[in-house]
C-alpha atoms as a PDB file:
ATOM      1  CA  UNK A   1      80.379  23.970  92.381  1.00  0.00           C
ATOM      2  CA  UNK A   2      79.561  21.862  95.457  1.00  0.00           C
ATOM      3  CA  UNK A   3      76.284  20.299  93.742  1.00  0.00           C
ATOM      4  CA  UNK A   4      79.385  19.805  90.353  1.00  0.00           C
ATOM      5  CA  UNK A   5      81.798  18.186  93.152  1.00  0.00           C
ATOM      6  CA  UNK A   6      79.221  16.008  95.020  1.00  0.00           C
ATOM      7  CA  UNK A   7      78.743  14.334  91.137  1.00  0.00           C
ATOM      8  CA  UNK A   8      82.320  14.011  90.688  1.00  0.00           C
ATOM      9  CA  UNK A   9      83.158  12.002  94.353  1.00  0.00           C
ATOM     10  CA  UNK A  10      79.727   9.863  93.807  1.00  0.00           C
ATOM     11  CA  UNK A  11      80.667   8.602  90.251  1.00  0.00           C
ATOM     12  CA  UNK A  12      84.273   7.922  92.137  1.00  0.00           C
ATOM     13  CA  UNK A  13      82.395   6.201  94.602  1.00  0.00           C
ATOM     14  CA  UNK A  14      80.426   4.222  92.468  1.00  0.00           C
ATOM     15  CA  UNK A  15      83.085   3.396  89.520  1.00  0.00           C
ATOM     16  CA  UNK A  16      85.620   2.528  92.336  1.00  0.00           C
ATOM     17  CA  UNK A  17      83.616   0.012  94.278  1.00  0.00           C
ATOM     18  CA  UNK A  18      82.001  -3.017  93.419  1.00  0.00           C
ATOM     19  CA  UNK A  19      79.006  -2.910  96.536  1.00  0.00           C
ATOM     20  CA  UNK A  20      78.135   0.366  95.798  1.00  0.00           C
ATOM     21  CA  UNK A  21      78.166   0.183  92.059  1.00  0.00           C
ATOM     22  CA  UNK A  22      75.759  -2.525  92.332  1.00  0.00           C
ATOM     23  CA  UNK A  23      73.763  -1.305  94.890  1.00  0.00           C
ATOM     24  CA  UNK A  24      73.463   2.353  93.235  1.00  0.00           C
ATOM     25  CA  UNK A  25      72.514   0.852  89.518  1.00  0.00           C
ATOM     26  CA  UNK A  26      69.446  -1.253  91.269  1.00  0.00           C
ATOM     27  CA  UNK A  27      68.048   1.964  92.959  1.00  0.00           C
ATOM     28  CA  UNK A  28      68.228   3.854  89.741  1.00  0.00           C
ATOM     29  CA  UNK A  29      66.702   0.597  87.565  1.00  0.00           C
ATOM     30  CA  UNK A  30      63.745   0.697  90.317  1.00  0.00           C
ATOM     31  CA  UNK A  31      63.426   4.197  89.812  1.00  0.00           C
ATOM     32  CA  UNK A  32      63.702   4.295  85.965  1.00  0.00           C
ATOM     33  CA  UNK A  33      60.961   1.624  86.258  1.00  0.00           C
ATOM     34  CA  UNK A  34      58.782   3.347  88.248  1.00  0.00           C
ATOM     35  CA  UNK A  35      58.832   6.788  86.044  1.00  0.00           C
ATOM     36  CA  UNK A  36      58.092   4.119  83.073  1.00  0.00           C
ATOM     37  CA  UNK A  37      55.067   2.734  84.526  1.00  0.00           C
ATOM     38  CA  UNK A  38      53.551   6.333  85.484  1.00  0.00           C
ATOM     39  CA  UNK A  39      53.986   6.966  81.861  1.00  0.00           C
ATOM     40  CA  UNK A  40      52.356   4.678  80.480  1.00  0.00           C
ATOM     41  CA  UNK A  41      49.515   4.731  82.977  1.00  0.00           C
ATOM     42  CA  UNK A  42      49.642   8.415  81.846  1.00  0.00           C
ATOM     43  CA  UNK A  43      49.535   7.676  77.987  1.00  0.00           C
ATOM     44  CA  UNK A  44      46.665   4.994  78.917  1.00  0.00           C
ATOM     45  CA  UNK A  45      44.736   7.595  80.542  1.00  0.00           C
ATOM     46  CA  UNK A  46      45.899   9.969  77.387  1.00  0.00           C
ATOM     47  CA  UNK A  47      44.642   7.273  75.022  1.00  0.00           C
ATOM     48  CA  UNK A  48      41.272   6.379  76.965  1.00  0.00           C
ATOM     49  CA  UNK A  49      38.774   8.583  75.019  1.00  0.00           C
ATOM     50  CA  UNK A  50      40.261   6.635  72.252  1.00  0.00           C
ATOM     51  CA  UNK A  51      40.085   3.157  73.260  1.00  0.00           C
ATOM     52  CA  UNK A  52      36.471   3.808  74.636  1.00  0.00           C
ATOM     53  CA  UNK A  53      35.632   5.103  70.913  1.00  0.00           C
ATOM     54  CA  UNK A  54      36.870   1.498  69.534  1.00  0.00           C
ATOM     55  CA  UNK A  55      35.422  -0.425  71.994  1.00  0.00           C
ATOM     56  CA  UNK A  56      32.104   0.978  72.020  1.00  0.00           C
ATOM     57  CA  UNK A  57      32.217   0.302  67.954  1.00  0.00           C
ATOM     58  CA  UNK A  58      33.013  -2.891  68.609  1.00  0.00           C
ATOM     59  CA  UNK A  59      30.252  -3.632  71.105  1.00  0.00           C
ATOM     60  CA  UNK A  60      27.821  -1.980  68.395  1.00  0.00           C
ATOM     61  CA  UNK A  61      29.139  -4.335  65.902  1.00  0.00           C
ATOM     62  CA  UNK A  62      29.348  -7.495  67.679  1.00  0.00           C
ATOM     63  CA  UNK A  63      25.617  -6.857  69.289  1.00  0.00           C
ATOM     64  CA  UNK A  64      24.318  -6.372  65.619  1.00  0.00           C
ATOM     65  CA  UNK A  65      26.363 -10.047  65.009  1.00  0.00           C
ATOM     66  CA  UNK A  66      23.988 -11.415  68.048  1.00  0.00           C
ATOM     67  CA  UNK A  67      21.345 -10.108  66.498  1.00  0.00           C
ATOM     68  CA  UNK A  68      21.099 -11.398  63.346  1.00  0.00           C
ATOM     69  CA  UNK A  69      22.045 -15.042  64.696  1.00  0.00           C
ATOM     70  CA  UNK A  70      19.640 -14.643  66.844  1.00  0.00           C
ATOM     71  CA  UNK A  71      17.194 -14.024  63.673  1.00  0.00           C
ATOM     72  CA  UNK A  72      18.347 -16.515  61.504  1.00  0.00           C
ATOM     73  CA  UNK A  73      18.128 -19.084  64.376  1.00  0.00           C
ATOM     74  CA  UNK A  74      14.587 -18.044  64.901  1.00  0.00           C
ATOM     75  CA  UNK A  75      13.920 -18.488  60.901  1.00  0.00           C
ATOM     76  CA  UNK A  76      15.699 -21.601  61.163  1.00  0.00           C
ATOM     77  CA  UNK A  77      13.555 -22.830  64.111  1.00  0.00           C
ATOM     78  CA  UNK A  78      10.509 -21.782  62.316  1.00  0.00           C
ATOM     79  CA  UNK A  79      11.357 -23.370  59.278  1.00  0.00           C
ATOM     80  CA  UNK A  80      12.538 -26.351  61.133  1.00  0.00           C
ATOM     81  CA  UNK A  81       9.504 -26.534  63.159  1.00  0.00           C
ATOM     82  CA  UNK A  82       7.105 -25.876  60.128  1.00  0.00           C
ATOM     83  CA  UNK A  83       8.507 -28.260  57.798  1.00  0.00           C
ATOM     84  CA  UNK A  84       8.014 -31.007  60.445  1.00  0.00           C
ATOM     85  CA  UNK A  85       4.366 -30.498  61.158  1.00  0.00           C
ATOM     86  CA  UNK A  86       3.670 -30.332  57.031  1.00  0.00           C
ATOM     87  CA  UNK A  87       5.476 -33.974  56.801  1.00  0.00           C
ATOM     88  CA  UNK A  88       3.980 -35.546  59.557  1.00  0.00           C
ATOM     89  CA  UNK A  89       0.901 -33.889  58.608  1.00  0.00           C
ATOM     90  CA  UNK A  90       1.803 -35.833  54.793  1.00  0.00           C
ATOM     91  CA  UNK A  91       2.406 -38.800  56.641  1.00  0.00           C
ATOM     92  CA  UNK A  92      -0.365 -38.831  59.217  1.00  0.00           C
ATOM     93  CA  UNK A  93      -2.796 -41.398  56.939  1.00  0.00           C
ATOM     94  CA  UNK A  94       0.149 -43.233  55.411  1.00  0.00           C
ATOM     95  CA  UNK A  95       0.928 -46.923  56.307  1.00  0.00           C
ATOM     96  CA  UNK A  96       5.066 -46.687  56.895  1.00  0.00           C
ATOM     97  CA  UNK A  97       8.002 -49.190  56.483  1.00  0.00           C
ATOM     98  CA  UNK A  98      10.891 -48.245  58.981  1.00  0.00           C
ATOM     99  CA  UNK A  99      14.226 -49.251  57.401  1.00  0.00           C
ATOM    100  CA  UNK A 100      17.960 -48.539  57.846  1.00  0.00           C
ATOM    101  CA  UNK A 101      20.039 -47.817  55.140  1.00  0.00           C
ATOM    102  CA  UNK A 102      22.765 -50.764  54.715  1.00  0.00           C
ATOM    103  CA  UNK A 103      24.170 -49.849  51.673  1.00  0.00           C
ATOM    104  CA  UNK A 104      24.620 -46.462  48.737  1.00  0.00           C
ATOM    105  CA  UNK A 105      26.169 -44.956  46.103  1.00  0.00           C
ATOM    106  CA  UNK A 106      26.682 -40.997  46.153  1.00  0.00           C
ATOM    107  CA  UNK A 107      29.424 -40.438  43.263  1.00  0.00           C
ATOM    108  CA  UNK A 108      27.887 -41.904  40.365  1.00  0.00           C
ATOM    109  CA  UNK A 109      25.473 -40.298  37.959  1.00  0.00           C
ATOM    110  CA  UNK A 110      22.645 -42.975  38.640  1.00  0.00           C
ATOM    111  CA  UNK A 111      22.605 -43.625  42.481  1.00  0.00           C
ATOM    112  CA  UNK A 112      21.034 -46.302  44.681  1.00  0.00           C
ATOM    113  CA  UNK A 113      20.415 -47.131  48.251  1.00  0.00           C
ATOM    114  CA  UNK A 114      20.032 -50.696  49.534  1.00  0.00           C
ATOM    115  CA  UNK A 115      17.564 -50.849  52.746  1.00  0.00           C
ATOM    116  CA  UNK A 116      17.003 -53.687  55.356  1.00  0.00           C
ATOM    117  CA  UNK A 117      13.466 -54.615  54.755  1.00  0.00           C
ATOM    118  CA  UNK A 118      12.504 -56.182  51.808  1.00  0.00           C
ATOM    119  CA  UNK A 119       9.038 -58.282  50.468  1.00  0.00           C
ATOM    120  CA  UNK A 120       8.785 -60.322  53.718  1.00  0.00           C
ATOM    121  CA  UNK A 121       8.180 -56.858  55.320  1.00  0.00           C
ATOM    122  CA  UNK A 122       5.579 -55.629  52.537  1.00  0.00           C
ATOM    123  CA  UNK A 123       8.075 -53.743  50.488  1.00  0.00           C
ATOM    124  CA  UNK A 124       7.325 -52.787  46.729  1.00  0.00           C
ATOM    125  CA  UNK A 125       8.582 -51.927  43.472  1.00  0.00           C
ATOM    126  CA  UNK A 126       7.155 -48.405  43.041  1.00  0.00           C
ATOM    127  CA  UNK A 127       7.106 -47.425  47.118  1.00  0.00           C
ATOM    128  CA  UNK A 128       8.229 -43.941  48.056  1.00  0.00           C
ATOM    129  CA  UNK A 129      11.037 -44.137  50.383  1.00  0.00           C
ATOM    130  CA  UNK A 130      11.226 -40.907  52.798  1.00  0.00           C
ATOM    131  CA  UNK A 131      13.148 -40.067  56.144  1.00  0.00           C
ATOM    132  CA  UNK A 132      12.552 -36.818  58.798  1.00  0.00           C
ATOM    133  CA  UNK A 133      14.014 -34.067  56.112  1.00  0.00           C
ATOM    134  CA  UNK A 134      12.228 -35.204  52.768  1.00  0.00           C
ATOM    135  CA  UNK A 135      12.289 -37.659  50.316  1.00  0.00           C
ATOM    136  CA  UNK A 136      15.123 -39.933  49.349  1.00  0.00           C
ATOM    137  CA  UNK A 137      14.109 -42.176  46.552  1.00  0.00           C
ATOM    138  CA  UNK A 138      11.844 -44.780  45.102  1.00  0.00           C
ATOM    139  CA  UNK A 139      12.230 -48.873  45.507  1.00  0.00           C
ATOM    140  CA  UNK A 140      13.266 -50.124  42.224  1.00  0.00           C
ATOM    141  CA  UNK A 141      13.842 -54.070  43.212  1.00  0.00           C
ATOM    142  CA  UNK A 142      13.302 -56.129  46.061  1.00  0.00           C
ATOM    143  CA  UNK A 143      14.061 -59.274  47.585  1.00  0.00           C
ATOM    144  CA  UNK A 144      12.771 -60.942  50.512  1.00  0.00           C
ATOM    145  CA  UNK A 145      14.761 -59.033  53.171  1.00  0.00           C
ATOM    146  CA  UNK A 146      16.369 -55.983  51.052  1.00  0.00           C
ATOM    147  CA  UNK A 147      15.270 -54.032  48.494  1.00  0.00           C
ATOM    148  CA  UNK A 148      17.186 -51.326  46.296  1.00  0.00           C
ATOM    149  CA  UNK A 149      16.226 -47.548  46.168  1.00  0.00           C
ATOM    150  CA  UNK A 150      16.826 -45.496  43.536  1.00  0.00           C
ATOM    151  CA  UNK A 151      17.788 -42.172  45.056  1.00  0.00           C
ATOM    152  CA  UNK A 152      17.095 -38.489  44.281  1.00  0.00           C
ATOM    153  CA  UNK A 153      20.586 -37.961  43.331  1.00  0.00           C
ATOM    154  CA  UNK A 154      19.889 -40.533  40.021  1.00  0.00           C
ATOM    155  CA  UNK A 155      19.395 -39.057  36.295  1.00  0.00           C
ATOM    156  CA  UNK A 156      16.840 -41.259  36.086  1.00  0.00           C
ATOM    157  CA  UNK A 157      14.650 -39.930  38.934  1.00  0.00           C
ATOM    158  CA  UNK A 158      11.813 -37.600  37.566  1.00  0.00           C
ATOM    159  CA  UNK A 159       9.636 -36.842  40.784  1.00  0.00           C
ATOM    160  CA  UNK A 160       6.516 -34.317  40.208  1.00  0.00           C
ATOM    161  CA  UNK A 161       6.584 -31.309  42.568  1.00  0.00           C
ATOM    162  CA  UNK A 162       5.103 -27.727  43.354  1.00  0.00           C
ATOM    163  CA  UNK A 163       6.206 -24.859  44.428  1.00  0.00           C
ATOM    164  CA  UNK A 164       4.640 -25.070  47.847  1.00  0.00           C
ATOM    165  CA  UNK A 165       2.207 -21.725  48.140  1.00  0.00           C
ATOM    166  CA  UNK A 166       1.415 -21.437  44.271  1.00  0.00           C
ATOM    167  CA  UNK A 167       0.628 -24.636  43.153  1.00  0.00           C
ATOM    168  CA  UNK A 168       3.031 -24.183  39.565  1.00  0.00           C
ATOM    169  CA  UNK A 169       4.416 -27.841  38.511  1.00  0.00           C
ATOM    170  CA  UNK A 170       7.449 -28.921  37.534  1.00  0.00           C
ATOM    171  CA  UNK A 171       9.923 -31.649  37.442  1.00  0.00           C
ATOM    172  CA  UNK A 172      12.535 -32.918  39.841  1.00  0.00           C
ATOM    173  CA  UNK A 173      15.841 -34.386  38.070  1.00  0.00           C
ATOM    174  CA  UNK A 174      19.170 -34.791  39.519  1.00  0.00           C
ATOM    175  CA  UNK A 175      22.216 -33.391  36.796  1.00  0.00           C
ATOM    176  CA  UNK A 176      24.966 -34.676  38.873  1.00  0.00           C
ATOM    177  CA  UNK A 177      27.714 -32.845  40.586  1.00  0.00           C
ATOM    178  CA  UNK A 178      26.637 -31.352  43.718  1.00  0.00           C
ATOM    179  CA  UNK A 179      24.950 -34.010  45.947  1.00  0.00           C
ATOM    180  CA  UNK A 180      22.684 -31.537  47.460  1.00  0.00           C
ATOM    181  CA  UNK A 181      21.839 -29.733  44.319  1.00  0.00           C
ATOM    182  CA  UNK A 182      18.702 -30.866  42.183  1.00  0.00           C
ATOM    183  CA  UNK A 183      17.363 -29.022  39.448  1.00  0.00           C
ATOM    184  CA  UNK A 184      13.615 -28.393  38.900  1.00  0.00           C
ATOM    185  CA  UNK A 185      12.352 -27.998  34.655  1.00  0.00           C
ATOM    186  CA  UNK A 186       9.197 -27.203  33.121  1.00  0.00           C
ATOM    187  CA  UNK A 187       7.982 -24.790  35.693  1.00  0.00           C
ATOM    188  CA  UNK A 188       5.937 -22.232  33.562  1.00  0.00           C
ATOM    189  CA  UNK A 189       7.592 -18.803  32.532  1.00  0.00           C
ATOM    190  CA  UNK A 190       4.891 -16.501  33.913  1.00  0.00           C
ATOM    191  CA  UNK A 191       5.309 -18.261  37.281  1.00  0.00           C
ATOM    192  CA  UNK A 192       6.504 -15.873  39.950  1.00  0.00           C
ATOM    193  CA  UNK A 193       8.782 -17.566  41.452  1.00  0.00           C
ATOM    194  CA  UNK A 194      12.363 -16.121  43.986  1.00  0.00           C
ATOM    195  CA  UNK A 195      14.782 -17.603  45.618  1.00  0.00           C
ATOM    196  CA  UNK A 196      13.960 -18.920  49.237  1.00  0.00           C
ATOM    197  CA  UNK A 197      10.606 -20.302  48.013  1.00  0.00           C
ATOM    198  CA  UNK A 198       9.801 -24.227  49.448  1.00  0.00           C
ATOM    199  CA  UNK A 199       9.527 -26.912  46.903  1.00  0.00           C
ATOM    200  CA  UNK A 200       7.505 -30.145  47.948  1.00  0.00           C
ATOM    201  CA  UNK A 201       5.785 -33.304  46.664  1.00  0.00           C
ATOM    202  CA  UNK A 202       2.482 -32.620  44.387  1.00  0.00           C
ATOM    203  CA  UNK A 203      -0.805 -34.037  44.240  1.00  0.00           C
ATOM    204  CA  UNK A 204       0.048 -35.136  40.928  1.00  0.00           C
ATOM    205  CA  UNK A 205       2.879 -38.047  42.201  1.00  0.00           C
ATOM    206  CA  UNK A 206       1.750 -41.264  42.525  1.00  0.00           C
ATOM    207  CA  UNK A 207       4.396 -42.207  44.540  1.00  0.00           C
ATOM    208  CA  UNK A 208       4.735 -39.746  47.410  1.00  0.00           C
ATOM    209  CA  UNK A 209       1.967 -37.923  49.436  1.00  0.00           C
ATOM    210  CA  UNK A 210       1.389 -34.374  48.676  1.00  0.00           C
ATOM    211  CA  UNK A 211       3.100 -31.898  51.123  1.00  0.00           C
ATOM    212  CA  UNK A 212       6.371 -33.441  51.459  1.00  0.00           C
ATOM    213  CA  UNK A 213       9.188 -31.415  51.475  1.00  0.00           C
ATOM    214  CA  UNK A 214      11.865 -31.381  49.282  1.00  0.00           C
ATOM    215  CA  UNK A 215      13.874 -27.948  49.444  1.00  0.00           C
ATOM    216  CA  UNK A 216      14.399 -24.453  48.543  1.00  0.00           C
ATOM    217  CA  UNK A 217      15.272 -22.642  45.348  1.00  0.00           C
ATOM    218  CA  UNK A 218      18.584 -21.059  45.587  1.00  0.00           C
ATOM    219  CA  UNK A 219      18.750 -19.219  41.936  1.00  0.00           C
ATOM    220  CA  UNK A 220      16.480 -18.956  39.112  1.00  0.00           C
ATOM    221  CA  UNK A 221      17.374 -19.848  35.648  1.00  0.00           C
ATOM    222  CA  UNK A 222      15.886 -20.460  32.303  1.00  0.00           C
ATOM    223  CA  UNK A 223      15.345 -24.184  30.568  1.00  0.00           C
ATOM    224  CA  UNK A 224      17.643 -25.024  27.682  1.00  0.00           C
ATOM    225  CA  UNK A 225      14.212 -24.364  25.389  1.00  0.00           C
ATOM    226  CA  UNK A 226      14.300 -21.388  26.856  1.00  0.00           C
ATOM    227  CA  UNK A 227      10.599 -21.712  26.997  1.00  0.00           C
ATOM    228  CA  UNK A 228      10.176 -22.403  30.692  1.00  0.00           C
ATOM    229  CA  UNK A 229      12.203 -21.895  33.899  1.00  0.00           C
ATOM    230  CA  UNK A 230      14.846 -23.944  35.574  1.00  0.00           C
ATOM    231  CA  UNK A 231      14.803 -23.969  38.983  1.00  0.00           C
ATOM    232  CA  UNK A 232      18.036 -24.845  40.858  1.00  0.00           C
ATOM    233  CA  UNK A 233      16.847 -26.486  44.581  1.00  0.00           C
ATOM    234  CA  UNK A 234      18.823 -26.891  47.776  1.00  0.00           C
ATOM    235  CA  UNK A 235      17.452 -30.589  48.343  1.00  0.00           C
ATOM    236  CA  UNK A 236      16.771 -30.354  52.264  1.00  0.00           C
ATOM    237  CA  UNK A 237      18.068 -34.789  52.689  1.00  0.00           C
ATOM    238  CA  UNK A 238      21.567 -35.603  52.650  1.00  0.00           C
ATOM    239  CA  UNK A 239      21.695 -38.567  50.710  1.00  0.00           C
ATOM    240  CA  UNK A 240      25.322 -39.379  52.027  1.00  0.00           C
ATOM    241  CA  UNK A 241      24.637 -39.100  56.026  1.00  0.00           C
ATOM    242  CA  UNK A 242      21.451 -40.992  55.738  1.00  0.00           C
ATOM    243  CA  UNK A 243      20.581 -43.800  58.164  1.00  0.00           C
ATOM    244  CA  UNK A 244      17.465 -44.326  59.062  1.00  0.00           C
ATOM    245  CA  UNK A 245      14.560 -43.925  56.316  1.00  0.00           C
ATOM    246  CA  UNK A 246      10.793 -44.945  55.836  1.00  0.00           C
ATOM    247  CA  UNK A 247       9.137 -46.773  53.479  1.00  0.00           C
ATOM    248  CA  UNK A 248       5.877 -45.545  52.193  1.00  0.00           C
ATOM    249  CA  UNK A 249       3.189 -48.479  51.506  1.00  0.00           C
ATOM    250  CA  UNK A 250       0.669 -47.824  48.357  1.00  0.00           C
ATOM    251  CA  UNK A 251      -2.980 -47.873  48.519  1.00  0.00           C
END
């Protein structure tokens, strides 16, 4: 009864008067907020086991992640690396032209490049033009201080190459479309040949040195004969970010 009227005279108390209403309803907020935040610090601690599960998943997962960047950087590298020692390797007894790229076409079906060094600088019809990736083209006409390159990406290219590693033949010919797609015919149908293999110039091309590289085969197909394969190559040059290229002299 006395606990019953002590309730009864402190909501009078409280109701009745403005100080002590306010006063009473900020004590009970800070106390409401303090049994709130042992709660949850005691549903965190509940939960823990939990959360440790998750994040220890997610370490697993995300240190797999690292490690297979880390891999295909090191492939990368390697490739990188590799292909640049085989080019200058090409290279190493060739007589080069340094030229910049002035001028191209990348949306046609037949594209050229114009270049700043023409006759006056001993350029030739019939030169293999070539930059730090692989080869871009081959100098169809030429003035005195510019000539004009026609490009990989052209219907009319047809450059010899190999399958680097197995020495099988076939030819390089742009189809249009993707600018750093190329497609690759007459290799022979008992070649063994996968995706990821290197393509690259052949001792059969007049034009360019053995050795150089051109790119990989990303899928396999079969000619329109049907008599021979069709290999579909990631060309390793981007025709459309090219700048600065080199122009290889003839014997």
């Amino acid at each position: 009864m006395f606990l019953l009227l002590e309730g009864v005279s402190l909501t009078l108390v409280v109701r009745g008067n403005h100080y002590q209403g306010s006063v009473f309803f900020t004590q009970v907020n800070a106390v409401v907020v303090s049994v709130q935040a042992i709660e949850s610090r005691l549903l965190s601690y509940a939960h823990m086991p939990e959360v440790n599960r998750k994040l220890t998943e997610r370490n697993v997962i995300m240190q797999k992640q690292i490690a297979d960047l880390r891999a295909a950087l090191a492939r990368l590298d390697h490739d990188s690396t590799e292909t640049e020692r085989m080019m200058a390797d090409s290279l190493r007894n060739c007589d080069l032209i340094p030229a910049k790229v002035v001028g191209r076409s990348v949306r046609s079906l037949d594209n050229t490049l114009t270049i700043d060094r023409g006759a006056a600088d001993g350029v030739a019809e019939g030169m293999g033009v070539v930059c730090g990736t692989g080869i871009v083209g081959i100098v169809t006409q030429v003035t005195q201080h510019h000539a004009e390159v026609m490009s990989i990406l052209s219907s009319q290219s047809n450059i010899t190459c190999r399958i680097r590693g197995s020495g099988y033949i076939g030819y390089l010919h742009w189809q249009g479309g993707n600018m750093l797609v190329s497609a690759m015919d007459d290799v022979p149908p008992h070649a063994r040949v996968k995706k990821g293999m290197a393509i690259e110039t052949s001792n059969y091309s007049q034009v360019f040195p053995a050795g150089l590289f051109v790119g990989r085969i990303i899928r396999v197909g079969t000619a329109p004969d049907g008599l021979s394969f069709r290999l579909f190559v990631q060309l390793s040059t981007d025709i459309a970010r090219l700048d600065d290229v080199m122009v290889v002299k003839n014997d």
